[in-house]
Protein backbone atom coordinates (compact mmCIF):
# COMPACT_ATOMS: atom_id res chain seq x y z
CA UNK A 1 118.79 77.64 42.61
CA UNK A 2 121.53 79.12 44.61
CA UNK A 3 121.78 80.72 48.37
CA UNK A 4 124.72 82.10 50.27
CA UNK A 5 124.23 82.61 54.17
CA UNK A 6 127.11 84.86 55.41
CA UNK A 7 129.66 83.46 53.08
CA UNK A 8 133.21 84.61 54.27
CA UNK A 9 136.44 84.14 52.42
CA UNK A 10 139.80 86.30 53.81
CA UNK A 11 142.42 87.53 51.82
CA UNK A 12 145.46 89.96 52.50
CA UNK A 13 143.70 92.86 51.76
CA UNK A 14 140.29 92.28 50.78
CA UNK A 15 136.80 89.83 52.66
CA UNK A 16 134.28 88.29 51.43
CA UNK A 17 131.32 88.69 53.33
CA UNK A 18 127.82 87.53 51.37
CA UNK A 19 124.57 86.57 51.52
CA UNK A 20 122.47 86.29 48.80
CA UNK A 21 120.09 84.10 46.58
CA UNK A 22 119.03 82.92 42.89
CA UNK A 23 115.55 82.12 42.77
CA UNK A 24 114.00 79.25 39.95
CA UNK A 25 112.55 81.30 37.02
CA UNK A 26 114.53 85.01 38.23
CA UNK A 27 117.08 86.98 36.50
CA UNK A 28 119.45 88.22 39.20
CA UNK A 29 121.73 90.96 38.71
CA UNK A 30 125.34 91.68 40.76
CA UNK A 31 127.11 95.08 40.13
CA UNK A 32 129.55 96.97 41.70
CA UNK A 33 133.20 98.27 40.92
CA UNK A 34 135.95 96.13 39.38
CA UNK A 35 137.75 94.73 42.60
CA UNK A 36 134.53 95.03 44.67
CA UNK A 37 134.16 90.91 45.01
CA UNK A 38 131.95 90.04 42.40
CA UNK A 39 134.19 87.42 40.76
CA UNK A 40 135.16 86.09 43.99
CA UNK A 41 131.61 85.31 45.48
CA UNK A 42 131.13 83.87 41.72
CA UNK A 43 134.46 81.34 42.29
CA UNK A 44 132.75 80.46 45.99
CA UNK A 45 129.53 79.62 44.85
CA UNK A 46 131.21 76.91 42.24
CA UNK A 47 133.60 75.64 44.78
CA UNK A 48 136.70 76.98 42.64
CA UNK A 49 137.92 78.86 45.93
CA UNK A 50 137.15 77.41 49.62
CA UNK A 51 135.27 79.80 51.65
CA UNK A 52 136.48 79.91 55.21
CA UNK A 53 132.71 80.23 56.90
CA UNK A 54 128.92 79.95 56.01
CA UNK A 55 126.88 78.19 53.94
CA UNK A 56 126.59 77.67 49.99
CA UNK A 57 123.54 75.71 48.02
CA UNK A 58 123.59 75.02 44.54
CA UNK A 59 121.12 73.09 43.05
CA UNK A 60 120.44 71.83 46.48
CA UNK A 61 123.34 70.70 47.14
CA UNK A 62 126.75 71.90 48.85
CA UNK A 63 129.42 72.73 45.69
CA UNK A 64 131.96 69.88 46.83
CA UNK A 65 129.06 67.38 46.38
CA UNK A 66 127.80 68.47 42.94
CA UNK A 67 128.41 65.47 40.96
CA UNK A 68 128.71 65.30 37.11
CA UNK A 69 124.39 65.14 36.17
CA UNK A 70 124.22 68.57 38.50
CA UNK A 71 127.95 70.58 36.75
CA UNK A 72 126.02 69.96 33.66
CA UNK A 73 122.86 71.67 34.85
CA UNK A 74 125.26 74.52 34.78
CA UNK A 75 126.35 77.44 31.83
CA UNK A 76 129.36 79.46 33.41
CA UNK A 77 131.22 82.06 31.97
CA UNK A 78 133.90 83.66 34.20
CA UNK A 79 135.86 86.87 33.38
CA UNK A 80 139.40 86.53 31.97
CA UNK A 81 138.28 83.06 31.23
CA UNK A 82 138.23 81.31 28.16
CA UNK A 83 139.10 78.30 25.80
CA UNK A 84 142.80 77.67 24.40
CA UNK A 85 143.13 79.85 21.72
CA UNK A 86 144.95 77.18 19.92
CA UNK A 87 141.39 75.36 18.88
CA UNK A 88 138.98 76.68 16.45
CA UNK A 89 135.17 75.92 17.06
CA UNK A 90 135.49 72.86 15.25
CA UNK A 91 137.86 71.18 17.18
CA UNK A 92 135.84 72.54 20.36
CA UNK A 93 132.58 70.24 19.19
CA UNK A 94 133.71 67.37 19.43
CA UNK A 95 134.79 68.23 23.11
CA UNK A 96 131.22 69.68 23.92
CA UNK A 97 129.71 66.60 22.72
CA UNK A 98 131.71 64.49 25.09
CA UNK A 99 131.36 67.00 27.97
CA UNK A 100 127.91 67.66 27.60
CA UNK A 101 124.69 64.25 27.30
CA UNK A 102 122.59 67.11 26.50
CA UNK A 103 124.94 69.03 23.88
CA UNK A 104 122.85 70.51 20.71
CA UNK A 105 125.14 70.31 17.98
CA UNK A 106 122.91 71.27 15.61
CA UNK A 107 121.38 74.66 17.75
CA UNK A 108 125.47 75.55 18.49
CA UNK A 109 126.26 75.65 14.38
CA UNK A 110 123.06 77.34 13.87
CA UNK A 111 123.77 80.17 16.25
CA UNK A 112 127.64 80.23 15.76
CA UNK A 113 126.36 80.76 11.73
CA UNK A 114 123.74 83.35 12.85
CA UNK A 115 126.40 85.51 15.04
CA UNK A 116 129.24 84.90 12.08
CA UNK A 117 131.76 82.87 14.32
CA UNK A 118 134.18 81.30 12.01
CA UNK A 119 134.38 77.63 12.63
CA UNK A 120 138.24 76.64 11.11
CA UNK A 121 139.81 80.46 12.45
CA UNK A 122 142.31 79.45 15.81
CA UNK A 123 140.11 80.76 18.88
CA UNK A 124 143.25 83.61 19.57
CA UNK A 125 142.45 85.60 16.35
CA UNK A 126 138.57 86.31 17.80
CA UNK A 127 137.86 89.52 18.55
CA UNK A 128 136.97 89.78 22.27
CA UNK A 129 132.60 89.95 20.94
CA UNK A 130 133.49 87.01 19.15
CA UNK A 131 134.99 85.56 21.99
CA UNK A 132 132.40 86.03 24.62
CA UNK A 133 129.61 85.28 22.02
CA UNK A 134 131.33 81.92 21.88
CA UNK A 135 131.49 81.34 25.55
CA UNK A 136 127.69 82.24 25.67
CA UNK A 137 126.91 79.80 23.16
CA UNK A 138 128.93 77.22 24.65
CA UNK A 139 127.02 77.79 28.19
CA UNK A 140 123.88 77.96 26.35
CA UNK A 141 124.53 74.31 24.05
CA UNK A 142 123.87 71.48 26.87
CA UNK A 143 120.41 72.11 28.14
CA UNK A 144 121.72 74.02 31.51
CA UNK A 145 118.98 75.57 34.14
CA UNK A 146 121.21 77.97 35.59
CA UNK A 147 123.88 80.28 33.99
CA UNK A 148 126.26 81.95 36.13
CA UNK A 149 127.76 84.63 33.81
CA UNK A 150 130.41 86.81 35.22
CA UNK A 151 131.31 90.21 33.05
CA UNK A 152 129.78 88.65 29.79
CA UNK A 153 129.91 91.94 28.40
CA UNK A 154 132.99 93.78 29.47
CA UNK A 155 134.50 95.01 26.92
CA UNK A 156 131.76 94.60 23.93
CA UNK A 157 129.82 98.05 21.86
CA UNK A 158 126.81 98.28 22.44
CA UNK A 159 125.31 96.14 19.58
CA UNK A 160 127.58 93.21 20.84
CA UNK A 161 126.11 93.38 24.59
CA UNK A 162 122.60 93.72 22.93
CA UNK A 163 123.23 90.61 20.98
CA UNK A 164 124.38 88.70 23.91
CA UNK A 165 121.30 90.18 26.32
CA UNK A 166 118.73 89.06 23.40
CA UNK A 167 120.54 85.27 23.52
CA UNK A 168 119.78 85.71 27.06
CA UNK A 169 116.24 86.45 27.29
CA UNK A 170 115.06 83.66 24.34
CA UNK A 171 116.93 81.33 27.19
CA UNK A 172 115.07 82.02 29.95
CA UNK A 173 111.66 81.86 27.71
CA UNK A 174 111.92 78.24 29.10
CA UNK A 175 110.32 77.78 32.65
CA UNK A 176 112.13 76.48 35.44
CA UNK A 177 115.27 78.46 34.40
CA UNK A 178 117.77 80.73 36.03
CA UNK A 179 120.58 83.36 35.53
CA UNK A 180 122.95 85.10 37.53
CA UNK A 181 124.85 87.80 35.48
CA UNK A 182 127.31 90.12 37.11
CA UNK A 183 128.20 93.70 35.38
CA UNK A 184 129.63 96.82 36.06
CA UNK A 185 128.15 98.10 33.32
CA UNK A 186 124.84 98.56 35.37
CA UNK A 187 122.88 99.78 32.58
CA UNK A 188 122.87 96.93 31.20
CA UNK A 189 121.04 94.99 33.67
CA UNK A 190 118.07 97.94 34.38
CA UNK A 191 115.79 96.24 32.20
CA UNK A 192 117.27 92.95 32.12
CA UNK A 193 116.90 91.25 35.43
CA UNK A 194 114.35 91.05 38.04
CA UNK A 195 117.07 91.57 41.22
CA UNK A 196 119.74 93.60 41.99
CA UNK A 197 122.06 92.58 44.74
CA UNK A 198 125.02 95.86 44.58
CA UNK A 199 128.30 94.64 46.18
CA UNK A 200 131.25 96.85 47.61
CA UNK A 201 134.20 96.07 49.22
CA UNK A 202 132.85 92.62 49.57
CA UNK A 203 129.66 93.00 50.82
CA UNK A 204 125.92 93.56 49.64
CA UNK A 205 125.33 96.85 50.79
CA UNK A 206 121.92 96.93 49.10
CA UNK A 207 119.27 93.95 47.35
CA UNK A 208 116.25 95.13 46.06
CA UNK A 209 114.04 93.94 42.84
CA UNK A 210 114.77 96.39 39.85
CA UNK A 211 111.16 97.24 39.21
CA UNK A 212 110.96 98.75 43.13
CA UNK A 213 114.79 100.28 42.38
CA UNK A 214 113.76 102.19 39.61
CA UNK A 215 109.86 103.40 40.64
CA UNK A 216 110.06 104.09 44.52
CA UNK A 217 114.16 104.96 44.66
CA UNK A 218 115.21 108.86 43.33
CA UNK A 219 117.65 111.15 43.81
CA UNK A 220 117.14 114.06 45.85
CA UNK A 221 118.91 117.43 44.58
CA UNK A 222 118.72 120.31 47.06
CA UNK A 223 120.98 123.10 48.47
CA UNK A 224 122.47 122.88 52.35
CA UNK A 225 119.44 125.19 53.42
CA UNK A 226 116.65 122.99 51.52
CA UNK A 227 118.74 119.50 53.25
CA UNK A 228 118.37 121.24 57.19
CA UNK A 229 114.76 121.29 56.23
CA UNK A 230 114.14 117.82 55.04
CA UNK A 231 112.64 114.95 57.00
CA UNK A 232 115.76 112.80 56.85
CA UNK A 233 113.45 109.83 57.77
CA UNK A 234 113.89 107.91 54.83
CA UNK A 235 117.03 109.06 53.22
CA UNK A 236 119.60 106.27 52.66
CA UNK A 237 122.49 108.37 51.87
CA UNK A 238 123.75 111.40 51.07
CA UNK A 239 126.66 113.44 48.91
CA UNK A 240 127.84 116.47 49.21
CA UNK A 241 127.86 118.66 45.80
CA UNK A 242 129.09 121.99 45.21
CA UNK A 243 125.45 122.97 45.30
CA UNK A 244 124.56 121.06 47.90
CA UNK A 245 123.67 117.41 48.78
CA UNK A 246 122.27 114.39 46.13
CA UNK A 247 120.39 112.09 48.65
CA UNK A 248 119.36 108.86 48.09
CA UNK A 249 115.51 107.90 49.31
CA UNK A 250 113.21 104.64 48.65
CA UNK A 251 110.27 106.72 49.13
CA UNK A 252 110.67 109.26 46.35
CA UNK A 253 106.78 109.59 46.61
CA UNK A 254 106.89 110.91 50.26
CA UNK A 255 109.07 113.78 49.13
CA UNK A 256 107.37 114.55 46.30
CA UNK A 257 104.26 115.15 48.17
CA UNK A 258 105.82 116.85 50.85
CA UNK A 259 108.65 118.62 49.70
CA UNK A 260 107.11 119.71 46.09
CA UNK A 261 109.65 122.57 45.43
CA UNK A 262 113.09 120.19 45.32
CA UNK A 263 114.59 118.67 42.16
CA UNK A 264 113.53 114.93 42.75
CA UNK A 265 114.85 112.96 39.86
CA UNK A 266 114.50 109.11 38.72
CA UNK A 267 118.32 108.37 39.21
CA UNK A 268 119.90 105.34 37.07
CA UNK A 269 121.44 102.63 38.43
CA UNK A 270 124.76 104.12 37.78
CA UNK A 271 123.96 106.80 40.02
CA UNK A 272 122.41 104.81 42.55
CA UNK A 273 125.47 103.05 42.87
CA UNK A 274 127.79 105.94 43.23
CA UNK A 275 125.66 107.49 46.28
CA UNK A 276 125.16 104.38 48.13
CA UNK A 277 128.65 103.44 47.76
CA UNK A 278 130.32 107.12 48.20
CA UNK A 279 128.02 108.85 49.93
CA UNK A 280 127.58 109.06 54.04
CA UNK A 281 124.66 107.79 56.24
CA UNK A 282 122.20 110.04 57.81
């Protein structure tokens, strides 16, 4: 659905260096920090920002040459985005319907009626659930195969992201469909997607599919004498703790057999995050 090879976009103070790729039928997850380039590689892959090297596929084709049957393939929802807060819902159908060939009128008053979206209130009075429940409907109303959804649910309780991850899966109950979702609200995504790609500082500094993250990956707790002892062989990264060092390993199963009196635990996503992004390499 979508493939970046060494995508490269320069500003002041901050690159964009990325590689990565949607398969048809996946889920694919993209966390990291606020700032780390998540919205950025999002704006490349759409062509809203040039990139100044590498390559870009979407739909199979280069994002200057999508024409208007492929943009329509497409649900976005971008972060700080949204529709003038001047309309209510009502005056935002009519506009779907000439946007969109394949806009469901009926499905969008269904679901705006099912998540209690009034349809004559001005857009600015939403809350910011109602808001991004609205932009998910609106990517959701035309038939698209791939959804690029950037921070959907910044910002929302934890009923309101639930809500929106629900909409989510009933979408991709239809083969030959795709999502892209970023978050740094990781938790969100551990039993959401198939992929995670983590970005920081503008790179992928790790891709792996969640099932493997959270079954082979753990978090190694041990003092500075238990660490000297280890077989660093396959430990990613580590941090230092007052107690000692938490070290990251894909092979928590080697250390469990071997090393059977250290604290091994499961480790989050969260957590993951914070040691391969903070911590040192072996």
């Amino acid at each position: 659905m979508v493939k970046l090879e060494k995508v490269k976009k320069q500003y002041k103070d901050f690159e964009l260096d990325c590689s990565m790729e949607i398969k048809e039928g996946w889920i694919t997850g993209l966390v990291g920090q606020n700032g780390a380039g998540k919205s950025t590689a999002f704006k490349a892959m759409l062509g809203l920002i040039r990139s100044d090297s590498g390559k870009i596929e979407i739909l199979g084709k280069t994002p200057e040459l999508l024409g208007k049957e492929e943009r329509e393939q497409i649900g976005v929802v971008m972060a700080g985005s949204g529709f003038n807060g001047y309309l209510s819902i009502n005056d935002l159908i009519p506009i779907f319907d000439a946007m969109y060939q394949k806009f469901d009128k009926a499905w969008f008053l269904k679901e705006c009626e099912k998540f209690k979206l009034p349809l004559k209130k001005k857009i600015k009075e939403f809350s910011t659930g109602m808001n991004r429940k609205l932009q998910i409907l609106a990517a959701l109303s035309h038939d698209a195969k791939l959804l690029i959804l950037d921070e959907p649910t910044a910002g929302l309780d934890v009923v309101a992201r639930e809500q929106i991850l629900n909409m989510l899966r009933e979408y991709m109950e239809m083969p030959g469909r795709s999502i892209l979702i970023s978050s740094h609200i990781s938790s969100d995504l551990e039993g959401f997607c198939d992929d995670l790609y983590m970005i920081d500082n503008g790179k992928i500094v790790l891709h792996e599919e969640t099932d493997r993250l959270l079954e082979e990956y753990g978090v190694l707790k041990v003092s500075k004498e238990q660490y000297q002892e280890l077989d660093h062989t396959y430990i990613l990264k580590k941090h230092k703790d007052t107690f000692g060092y938490r070290c990251l390993t894909d092979q928590k199963q080697f250390y469990q057999e071997n090393y059977p009196g250290i604290v091994i635990e499961k480790g989050n996503i969260d957590e993951l995050i914070t040691i391969m992004i903070q911590g040192e390499k072996i």
